[in-house]
N, C-alpha and C. Protein backbone atom coordinates (compact mmCIF):
# COMPACT_ATOMS: atom_id res chain seq x y z
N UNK A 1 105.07 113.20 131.63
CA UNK A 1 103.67 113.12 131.27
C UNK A 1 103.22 114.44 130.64
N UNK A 2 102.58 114.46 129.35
CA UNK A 2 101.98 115.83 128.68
C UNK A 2 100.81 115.79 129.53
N UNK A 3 100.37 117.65 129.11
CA UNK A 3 99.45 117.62 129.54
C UNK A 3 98.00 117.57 128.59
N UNK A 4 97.23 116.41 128.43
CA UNK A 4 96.30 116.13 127.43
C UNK A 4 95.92 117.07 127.26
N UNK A 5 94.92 117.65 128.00
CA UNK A 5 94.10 119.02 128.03
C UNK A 5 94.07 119.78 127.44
N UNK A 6 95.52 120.54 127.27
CA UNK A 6 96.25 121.23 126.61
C UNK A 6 96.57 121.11 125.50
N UNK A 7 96.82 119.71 125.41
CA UNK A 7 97.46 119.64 123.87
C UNK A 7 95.89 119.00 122.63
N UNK A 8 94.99 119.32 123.54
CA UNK A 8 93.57 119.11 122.94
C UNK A 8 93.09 120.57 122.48
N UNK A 9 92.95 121.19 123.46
CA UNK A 9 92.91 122.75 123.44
C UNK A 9 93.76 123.29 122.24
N UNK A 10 95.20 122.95 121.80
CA UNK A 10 96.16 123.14 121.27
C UNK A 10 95.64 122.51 119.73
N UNK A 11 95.10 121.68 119.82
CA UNK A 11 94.72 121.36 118.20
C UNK A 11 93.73 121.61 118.12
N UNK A 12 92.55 121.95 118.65
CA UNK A 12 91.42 122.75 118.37
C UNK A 12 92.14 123.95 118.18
N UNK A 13 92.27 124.85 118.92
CA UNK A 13 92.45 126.32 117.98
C UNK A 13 93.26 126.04 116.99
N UNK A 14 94.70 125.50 116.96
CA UNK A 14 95.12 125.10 115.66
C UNK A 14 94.19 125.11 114.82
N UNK A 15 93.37 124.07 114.37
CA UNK A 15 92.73 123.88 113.18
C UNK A 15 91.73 124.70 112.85
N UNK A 16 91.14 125.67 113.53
CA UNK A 16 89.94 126.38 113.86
C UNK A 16 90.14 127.98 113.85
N UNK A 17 91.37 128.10 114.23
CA UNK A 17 91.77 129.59 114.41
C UNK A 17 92.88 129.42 113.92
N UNK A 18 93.55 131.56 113.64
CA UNK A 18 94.72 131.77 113.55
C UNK A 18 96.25 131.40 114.24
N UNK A 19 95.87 131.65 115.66
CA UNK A 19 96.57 131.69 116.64
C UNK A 19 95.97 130.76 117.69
N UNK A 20 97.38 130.25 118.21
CA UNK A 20 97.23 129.46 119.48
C UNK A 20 97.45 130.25 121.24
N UNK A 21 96.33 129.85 121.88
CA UNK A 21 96.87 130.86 123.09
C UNK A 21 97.25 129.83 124.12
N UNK A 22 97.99 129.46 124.72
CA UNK A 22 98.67 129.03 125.98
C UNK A 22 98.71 129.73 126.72
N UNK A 23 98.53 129.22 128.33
CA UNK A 23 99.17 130.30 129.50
C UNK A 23 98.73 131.83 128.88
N UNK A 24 97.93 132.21 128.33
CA UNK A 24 98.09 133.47 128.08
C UNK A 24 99.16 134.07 127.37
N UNK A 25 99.55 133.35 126.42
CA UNK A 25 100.58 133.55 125.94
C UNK A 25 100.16 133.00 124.50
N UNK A 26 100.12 133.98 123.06
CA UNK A 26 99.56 133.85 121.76
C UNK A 26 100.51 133.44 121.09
N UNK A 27 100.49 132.13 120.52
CA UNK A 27 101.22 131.94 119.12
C UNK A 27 100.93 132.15 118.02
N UNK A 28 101.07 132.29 116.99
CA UNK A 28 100.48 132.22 115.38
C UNK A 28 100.77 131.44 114.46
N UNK A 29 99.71 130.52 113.99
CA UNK A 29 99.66 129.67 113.29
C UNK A 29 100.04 129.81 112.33
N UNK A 30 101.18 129.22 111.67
CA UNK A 30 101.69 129.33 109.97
C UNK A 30 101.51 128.31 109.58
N UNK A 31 101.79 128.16 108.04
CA UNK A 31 102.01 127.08 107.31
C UNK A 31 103.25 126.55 107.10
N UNK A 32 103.31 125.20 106.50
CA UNK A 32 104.27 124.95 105.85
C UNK A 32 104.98 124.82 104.75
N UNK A 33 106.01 124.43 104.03
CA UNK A 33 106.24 125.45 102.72
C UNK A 33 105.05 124.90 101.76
N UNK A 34 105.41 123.87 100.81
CA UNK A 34 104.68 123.81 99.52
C UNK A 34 103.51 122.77 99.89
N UNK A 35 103.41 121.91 101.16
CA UNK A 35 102.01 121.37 101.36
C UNK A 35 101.24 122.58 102.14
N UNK A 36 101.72 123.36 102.61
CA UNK A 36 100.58 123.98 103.47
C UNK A 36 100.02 123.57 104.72
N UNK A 37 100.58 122.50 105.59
CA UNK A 37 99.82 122.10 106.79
C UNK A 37 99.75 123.24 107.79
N UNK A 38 99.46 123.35 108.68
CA UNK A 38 99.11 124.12 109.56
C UNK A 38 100.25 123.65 110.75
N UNK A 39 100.89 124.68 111.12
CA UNK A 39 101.93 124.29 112.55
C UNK A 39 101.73 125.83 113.20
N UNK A 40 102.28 125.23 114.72
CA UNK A 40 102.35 126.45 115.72
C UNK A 40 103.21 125.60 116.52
N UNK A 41 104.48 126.57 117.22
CA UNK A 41 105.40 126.41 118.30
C UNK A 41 104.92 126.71 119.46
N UNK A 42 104.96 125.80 120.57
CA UNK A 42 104.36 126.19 122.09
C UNK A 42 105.36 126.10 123.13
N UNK A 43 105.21 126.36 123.97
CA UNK A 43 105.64 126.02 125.04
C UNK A 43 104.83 125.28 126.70
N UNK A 44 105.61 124.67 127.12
CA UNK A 44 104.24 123.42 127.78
C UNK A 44 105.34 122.77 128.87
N UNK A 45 105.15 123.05 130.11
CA UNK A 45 105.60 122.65 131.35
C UNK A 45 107.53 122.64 131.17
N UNK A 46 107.68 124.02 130.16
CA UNK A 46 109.15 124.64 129.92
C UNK A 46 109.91 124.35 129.38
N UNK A 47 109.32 123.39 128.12
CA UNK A 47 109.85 122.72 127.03
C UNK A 47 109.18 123.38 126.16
N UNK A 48 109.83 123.18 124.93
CA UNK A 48 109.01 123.76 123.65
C UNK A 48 108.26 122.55 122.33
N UNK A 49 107.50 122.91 122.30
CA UNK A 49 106.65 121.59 121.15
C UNK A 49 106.18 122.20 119.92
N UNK A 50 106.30 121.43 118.96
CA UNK A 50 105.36 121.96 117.92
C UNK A 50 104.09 121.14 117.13
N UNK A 51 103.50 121.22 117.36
CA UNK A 51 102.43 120.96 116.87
C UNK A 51 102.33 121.01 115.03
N UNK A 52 101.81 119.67 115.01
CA UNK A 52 101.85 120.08 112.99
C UNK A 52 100.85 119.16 112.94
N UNK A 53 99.89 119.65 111.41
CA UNK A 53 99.01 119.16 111.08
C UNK A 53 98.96 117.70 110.41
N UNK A 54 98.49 116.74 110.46
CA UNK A 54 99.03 115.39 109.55
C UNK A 54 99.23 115.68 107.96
N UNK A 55 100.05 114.88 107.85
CA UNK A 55 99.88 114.84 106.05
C UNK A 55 98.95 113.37 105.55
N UNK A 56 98.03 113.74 104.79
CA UNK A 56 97.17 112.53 104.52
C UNK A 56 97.67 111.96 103.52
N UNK A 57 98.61 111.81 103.07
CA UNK A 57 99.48 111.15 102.02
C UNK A 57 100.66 110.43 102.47
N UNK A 58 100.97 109.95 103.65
CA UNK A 58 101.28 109.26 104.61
C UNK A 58 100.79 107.98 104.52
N UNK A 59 101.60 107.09 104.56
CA UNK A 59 101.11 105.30 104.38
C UNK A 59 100.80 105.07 105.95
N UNK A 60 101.16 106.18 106.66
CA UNK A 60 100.98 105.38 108.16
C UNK A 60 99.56 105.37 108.53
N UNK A 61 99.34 105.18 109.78
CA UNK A 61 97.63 104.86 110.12
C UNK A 61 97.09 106.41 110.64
N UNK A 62 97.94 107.20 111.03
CA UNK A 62 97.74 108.53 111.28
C UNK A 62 97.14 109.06 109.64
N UNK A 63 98.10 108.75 109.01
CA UNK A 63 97.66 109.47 107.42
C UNK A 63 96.06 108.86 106.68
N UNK A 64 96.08 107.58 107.07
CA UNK A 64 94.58 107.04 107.36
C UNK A 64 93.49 107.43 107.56
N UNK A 65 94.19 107.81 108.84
CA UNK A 65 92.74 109.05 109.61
C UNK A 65 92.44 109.88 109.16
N UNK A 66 93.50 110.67 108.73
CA UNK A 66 93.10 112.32 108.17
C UNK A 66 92.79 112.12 106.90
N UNK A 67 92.87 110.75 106.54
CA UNK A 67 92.68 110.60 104.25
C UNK A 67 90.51 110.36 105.21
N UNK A 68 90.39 109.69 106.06
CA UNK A 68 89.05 109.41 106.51
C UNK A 68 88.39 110.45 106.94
N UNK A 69 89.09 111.86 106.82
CA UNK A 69 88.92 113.23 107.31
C UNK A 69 88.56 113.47 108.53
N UNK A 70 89.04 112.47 109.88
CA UNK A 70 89.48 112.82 111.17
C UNK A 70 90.96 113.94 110.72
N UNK A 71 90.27 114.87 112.35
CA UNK A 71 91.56 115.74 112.41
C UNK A 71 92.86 115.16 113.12
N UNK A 72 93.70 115.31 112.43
CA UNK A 72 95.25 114.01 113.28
C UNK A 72 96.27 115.41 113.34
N UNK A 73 96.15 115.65 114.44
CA UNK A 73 97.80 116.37 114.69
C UNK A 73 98.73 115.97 115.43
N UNK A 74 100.23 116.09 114.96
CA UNK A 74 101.31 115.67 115.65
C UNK A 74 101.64 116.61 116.75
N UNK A 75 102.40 116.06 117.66
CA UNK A 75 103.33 116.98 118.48
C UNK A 75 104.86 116.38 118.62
N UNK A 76 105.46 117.59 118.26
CA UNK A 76 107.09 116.73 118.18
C UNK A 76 107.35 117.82 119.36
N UNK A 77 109.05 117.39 119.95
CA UNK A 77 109.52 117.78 121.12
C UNK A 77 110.58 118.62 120.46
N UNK A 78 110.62 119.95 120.59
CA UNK A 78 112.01 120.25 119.53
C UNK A 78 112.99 120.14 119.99
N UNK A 79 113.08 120.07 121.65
CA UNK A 79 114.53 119.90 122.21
C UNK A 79 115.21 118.79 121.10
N UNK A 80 114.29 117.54 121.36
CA UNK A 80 114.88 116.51 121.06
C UNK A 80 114.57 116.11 119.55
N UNK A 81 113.64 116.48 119.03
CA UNK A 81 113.40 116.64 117.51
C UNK A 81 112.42 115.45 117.28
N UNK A 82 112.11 114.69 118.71
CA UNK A 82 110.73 112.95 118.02
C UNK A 82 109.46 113.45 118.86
N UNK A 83 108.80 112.62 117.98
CA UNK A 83 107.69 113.22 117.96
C UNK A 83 106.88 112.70 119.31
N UNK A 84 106.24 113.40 120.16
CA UNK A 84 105.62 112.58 121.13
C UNK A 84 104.38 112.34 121.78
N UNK A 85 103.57 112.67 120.77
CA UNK A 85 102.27 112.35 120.75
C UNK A 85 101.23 113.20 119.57
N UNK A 86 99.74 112.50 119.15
CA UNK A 86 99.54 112.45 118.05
C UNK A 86 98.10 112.92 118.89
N UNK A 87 97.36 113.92 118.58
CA UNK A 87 95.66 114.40 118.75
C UNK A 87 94.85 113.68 117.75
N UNK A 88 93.83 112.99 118.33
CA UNK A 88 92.75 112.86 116.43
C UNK A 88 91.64 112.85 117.33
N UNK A 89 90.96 113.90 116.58
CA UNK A 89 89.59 113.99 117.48
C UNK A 89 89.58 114.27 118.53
N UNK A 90 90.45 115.34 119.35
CA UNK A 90 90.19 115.29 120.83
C UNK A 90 90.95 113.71 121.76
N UNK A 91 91.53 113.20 121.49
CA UNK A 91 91.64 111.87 121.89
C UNK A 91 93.24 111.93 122.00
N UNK A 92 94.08 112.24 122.62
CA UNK A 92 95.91 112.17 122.72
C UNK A 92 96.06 110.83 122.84
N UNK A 93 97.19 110.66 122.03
CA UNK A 93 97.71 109.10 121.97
C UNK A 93 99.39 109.72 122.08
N UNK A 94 100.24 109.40 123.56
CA UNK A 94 101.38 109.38 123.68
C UNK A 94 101.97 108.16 123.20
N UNK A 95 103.16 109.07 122.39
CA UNK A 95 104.33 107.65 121.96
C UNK A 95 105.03 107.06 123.43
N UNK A 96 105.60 106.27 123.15
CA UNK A 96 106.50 105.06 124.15
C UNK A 96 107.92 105.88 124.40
N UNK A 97 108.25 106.25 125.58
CA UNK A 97 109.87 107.08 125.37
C UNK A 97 110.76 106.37 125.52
């Protein structure tokens, strides 16, 4: 189970600020190469996640949202590299494992 809270907290400063703070512990928000989305690497109950901004050029319903200019961020698992849950608006939607 993630922890929502967190990963709400986690896309607000994302999109809003430079840096992400966890646990007291600062990440810094970069981009990505030639779109530019916004990502930050975390760490979260001793796994590592990354957080990335949607791409609104996406046929999926996530890319939807953010073409409707809701904020949609992903979270992928990097251990395992899939993605496992999606922020829009404050609102976490976990994938199925």
């Amino acid at each position: 189970m993630l922890d929502h809270e967190l990963l709400k907290s986690i896309a607000q400063q994302m999109i809003t600020a430079g840096e992400v703070i966890v646990d007291g512990k600062s990440s810094r928000v970069t981009r990505t190469g030639t779109r530019r989305f916004r990502t930050v690497k975390f760490v979260m109950g001793g796994m590592e996640y990354q957080a990335i901004e949607q791409n609104p050029e996406k046929p999926s319903r996530w890319g939807q949202l953010a073409r409707q200019g809701h904020r949609v961020v992903q979270v992928r698992d990097l251990g395992s590299g899939k993605y496992v849950a999606a922020v829009v608006d404050e609102k976490v939607t976990e994938y199925s494992r």
